[in-house]
N, C-alpha and C. Protein backbone atom coordinates (compact mmCIF):
# COMPACT_ATOMS: atom_id res chain seq x y z
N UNK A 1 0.83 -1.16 0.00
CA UNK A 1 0.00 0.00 0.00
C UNK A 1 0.89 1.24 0.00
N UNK A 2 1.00 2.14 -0.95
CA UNK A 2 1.59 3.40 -0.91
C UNK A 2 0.69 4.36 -0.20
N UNK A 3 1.55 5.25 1.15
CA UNK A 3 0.58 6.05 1.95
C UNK A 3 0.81 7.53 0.90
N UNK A 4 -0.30 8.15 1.49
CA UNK A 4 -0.19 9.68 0.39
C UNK A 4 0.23 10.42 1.25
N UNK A 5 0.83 11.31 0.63
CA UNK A 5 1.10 12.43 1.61
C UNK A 5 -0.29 13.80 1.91
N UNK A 6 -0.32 13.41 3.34
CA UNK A 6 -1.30 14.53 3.65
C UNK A 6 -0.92 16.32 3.64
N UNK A 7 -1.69 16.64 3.09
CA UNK A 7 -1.70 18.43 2.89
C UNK A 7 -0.78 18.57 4.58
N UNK A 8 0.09 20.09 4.46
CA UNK A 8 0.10 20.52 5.79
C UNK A 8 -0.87 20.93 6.15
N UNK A 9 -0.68 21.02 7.68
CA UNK A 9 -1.99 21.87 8.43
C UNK A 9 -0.87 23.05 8.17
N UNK A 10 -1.52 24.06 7.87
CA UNK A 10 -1.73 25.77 7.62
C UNK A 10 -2.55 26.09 9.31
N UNK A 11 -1.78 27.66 9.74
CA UNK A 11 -2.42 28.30 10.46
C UNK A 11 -2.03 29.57 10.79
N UNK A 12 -2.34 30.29 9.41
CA UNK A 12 -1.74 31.79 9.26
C UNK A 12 -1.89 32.59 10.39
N UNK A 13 -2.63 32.98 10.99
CA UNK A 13 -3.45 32.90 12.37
C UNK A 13 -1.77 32.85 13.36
N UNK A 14 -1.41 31.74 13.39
CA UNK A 14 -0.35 31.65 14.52
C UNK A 14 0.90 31.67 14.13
N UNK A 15 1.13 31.57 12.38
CA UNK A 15 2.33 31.84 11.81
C UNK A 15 2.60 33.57 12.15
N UNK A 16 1.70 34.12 11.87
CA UNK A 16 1.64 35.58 12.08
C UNK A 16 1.98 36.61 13.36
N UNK A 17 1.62 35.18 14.50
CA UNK A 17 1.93 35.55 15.78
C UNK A 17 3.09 35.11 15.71
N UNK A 18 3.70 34.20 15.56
CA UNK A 18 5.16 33.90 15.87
C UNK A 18 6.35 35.18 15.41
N UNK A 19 5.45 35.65 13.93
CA UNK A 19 6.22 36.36 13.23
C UNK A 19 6.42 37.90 14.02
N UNK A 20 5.37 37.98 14.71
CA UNK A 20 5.60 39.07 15.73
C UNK A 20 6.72 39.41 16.58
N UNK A 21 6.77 38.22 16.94
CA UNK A 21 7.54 38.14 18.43
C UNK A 21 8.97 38.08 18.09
N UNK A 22 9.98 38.49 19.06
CA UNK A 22 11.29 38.22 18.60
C UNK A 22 11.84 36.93 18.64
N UNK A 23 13.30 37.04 17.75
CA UNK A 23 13.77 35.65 17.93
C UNK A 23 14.55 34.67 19.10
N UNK A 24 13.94 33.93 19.73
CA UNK A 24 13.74 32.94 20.86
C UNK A 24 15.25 33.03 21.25
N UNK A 25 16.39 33.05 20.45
CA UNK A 25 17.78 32.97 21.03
C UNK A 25 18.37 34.21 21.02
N UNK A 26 18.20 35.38 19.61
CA UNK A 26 19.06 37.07 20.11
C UNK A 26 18.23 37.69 20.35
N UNK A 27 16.72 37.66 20.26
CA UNK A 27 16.01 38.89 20.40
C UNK A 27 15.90 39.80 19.18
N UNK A 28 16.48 39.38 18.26
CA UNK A 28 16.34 40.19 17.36
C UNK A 28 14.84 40.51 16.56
N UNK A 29 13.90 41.38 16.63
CA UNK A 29 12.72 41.51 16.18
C UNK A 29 12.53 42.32 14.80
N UNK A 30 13.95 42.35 13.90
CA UNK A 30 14.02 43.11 12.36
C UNK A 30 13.34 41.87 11.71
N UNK A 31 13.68 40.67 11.44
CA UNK A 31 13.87 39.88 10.38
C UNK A 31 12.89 38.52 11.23
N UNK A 32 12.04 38.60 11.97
CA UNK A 32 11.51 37.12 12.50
C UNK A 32 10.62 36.66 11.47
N UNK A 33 11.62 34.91 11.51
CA UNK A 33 10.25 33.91 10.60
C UNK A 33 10.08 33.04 11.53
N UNK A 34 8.75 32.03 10.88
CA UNK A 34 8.63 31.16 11.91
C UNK A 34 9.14 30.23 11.63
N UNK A 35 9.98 29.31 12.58
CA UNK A 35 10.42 27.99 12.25
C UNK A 35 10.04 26.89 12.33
N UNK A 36 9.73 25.86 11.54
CA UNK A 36 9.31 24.63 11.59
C UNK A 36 10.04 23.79 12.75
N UNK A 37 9.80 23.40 13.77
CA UNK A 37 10.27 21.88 14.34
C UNK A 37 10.43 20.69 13.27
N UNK A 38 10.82 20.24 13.43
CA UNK A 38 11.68 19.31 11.81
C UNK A 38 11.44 17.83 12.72
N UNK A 39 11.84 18.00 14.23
CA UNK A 39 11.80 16.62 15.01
C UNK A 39 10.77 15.85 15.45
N UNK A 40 10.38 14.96 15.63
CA UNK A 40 9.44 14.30 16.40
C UNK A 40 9.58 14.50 17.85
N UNK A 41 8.59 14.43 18.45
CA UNK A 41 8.29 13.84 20.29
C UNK A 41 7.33 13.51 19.98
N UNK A 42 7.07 12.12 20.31
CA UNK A 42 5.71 11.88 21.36
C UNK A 42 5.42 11.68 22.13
N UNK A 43 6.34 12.07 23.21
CA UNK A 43 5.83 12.86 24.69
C UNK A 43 5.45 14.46 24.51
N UNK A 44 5.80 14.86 23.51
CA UNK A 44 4.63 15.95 23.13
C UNK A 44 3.24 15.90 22.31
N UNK A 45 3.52 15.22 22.17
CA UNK A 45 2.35 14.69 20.63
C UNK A 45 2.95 15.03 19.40
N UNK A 46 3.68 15.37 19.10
CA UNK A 46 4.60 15.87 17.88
C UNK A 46 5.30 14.59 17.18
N UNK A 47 4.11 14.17 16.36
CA UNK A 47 4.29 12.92 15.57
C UNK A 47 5.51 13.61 14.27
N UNK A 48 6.14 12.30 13.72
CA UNK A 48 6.86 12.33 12.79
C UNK A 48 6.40 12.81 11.51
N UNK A 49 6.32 14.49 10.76
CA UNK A 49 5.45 14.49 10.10
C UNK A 49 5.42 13.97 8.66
N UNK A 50 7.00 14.07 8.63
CA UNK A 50 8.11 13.80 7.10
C UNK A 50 8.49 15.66 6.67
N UNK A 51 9.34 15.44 5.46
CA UNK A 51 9.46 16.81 4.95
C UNK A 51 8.56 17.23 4.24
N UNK A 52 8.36 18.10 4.00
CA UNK A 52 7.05 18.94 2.87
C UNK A 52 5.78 18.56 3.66
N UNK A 53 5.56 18.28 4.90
CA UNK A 53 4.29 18.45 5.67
C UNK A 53 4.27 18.98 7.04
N UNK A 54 5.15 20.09 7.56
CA UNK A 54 5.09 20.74 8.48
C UNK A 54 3.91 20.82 9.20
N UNK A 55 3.76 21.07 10.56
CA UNK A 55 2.50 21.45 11.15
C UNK A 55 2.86 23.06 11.29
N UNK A 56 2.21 24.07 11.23
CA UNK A 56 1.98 25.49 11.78
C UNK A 56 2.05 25.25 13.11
N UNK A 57 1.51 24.35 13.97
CA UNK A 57 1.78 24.41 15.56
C UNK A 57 2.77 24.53 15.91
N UNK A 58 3.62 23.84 15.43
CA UNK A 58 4.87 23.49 16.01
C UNK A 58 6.09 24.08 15.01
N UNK A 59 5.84 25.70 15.58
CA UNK A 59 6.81 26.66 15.05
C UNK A 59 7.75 27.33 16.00
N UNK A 60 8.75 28.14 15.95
CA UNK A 60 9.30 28.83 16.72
C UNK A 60 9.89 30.50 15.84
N UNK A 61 10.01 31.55 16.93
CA UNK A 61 10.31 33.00 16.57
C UNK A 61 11.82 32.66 16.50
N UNK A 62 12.19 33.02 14.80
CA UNK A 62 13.77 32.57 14.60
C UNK A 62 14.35 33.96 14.35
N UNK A 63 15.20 34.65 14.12
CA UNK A 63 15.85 35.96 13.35
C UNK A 63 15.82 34.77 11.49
N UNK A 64 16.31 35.35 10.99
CA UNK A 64 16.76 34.87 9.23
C UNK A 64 18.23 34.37 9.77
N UNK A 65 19.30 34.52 10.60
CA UNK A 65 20.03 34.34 10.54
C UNK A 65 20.08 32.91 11.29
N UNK A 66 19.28 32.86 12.64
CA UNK A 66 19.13 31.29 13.40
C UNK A 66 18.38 30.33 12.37
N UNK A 67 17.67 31.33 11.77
CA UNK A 67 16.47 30.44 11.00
C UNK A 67 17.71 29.47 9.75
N UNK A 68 18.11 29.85 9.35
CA UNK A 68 19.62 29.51 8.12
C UNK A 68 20.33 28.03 8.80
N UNK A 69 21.09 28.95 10.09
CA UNK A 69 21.32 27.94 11.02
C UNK A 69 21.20 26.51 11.37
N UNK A 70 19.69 26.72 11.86
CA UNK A 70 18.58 25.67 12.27
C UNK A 70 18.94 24.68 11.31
N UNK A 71 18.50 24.95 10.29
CA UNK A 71 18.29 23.94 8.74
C UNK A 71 19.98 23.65 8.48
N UNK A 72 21.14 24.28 9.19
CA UNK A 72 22.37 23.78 8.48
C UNK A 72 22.87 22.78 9.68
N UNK A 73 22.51 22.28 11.08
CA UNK A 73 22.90 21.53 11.54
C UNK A 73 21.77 20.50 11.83
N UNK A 74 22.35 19.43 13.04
CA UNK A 74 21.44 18.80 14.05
C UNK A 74 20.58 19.14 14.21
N UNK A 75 19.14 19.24 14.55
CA UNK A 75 18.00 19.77 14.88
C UNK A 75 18.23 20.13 16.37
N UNK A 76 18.41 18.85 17.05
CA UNK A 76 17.98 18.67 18.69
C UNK A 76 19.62 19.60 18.96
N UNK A 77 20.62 19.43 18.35
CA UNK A 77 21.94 19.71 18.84
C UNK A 77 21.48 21.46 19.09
N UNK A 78 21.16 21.99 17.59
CA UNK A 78 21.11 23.69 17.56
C UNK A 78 20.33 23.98 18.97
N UNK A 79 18.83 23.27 19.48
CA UNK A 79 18.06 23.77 20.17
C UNK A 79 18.89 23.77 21.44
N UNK A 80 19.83 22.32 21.64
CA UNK A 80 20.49 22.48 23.03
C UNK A 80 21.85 23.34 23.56
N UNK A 81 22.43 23.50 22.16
CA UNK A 81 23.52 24.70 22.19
C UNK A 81 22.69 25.81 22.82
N UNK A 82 21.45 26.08 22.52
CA UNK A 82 21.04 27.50 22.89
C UNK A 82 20.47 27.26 23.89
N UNK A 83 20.08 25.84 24.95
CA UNK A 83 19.34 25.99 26.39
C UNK A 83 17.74 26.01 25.88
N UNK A 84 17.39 25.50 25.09
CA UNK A 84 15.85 25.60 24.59
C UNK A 84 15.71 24.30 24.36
N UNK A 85 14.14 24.25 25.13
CA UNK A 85 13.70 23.19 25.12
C UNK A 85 12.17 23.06 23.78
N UNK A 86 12.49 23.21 22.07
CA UNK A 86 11.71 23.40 21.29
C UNK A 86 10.17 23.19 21.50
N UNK A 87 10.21 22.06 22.50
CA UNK A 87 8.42 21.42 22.38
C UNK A 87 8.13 22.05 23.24
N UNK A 88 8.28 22.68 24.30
CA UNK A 88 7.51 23.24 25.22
C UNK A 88 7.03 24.63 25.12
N UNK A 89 8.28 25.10 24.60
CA UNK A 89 8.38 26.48 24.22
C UNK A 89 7.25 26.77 22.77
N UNK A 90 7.38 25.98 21.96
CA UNK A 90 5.61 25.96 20.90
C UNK A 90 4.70 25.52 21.67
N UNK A 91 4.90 24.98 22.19
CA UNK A 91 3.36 24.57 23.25
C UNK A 91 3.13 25.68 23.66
N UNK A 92 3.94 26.35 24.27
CA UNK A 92 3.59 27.36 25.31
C UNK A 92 3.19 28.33 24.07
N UNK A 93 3.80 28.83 23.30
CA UNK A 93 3.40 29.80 22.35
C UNK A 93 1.75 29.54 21.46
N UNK A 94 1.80 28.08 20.97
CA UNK A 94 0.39 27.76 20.62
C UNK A 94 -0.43 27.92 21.53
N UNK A 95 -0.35 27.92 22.83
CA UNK A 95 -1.63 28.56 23.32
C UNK A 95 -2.23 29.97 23.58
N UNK A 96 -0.90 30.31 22.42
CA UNK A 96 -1.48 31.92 23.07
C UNK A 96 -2.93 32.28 21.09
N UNK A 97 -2.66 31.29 20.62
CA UNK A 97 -2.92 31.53 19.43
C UNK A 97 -4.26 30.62 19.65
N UNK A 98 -4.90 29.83 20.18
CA UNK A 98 -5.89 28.93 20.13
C UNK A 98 -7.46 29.64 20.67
């Protein structure tokens, strides 16, 4: 059985909020995008989604320059160089958007 790939969930709504806020490691508030979580937990519920199906929930406030970053190393390594714990910290931010 070949599985299909499901549409992302979209949620301009909270992409927009992220894009507000500054970025989670300099503070920098010129250039914020939101960043995809790339990793799984499911002790968060943050199932494995694959590439090209991001969730909007599970974003974070990057500068352009962390955001570059992010995508050029480790996933879990970048978040722990900086003392951030990714899943909690979107949790905590998705609820300000729900």
């Amino acid at each position: 059985m070949i599985r299909q790939r499901e549409p992302r969930v979209r949620d301009e709504k909270h992409l927009n909020y992220i894009r507000s806020l500054s970025c989670c490691i300099c503070g920098d508030n010129t250039t914020t995008e939101a960043a995809h979580i790339r990793t799984s937990n499911l002790e968060f519920g943050k199932d494995d989604f694959g590439w090209g199906r991001p969730s909007d929930s599970w974003v974070l406030p990057l500068c352009g320059s962390h955001h570059r970053l992010q995508h050029t190393m480790n996933e879990m390594e970048f978040w722990h160089l900086h003392g951030i714990d990714p899943f909690m910290l979107a949790m905590t931010l998705r609820m300000e958007t729900l």
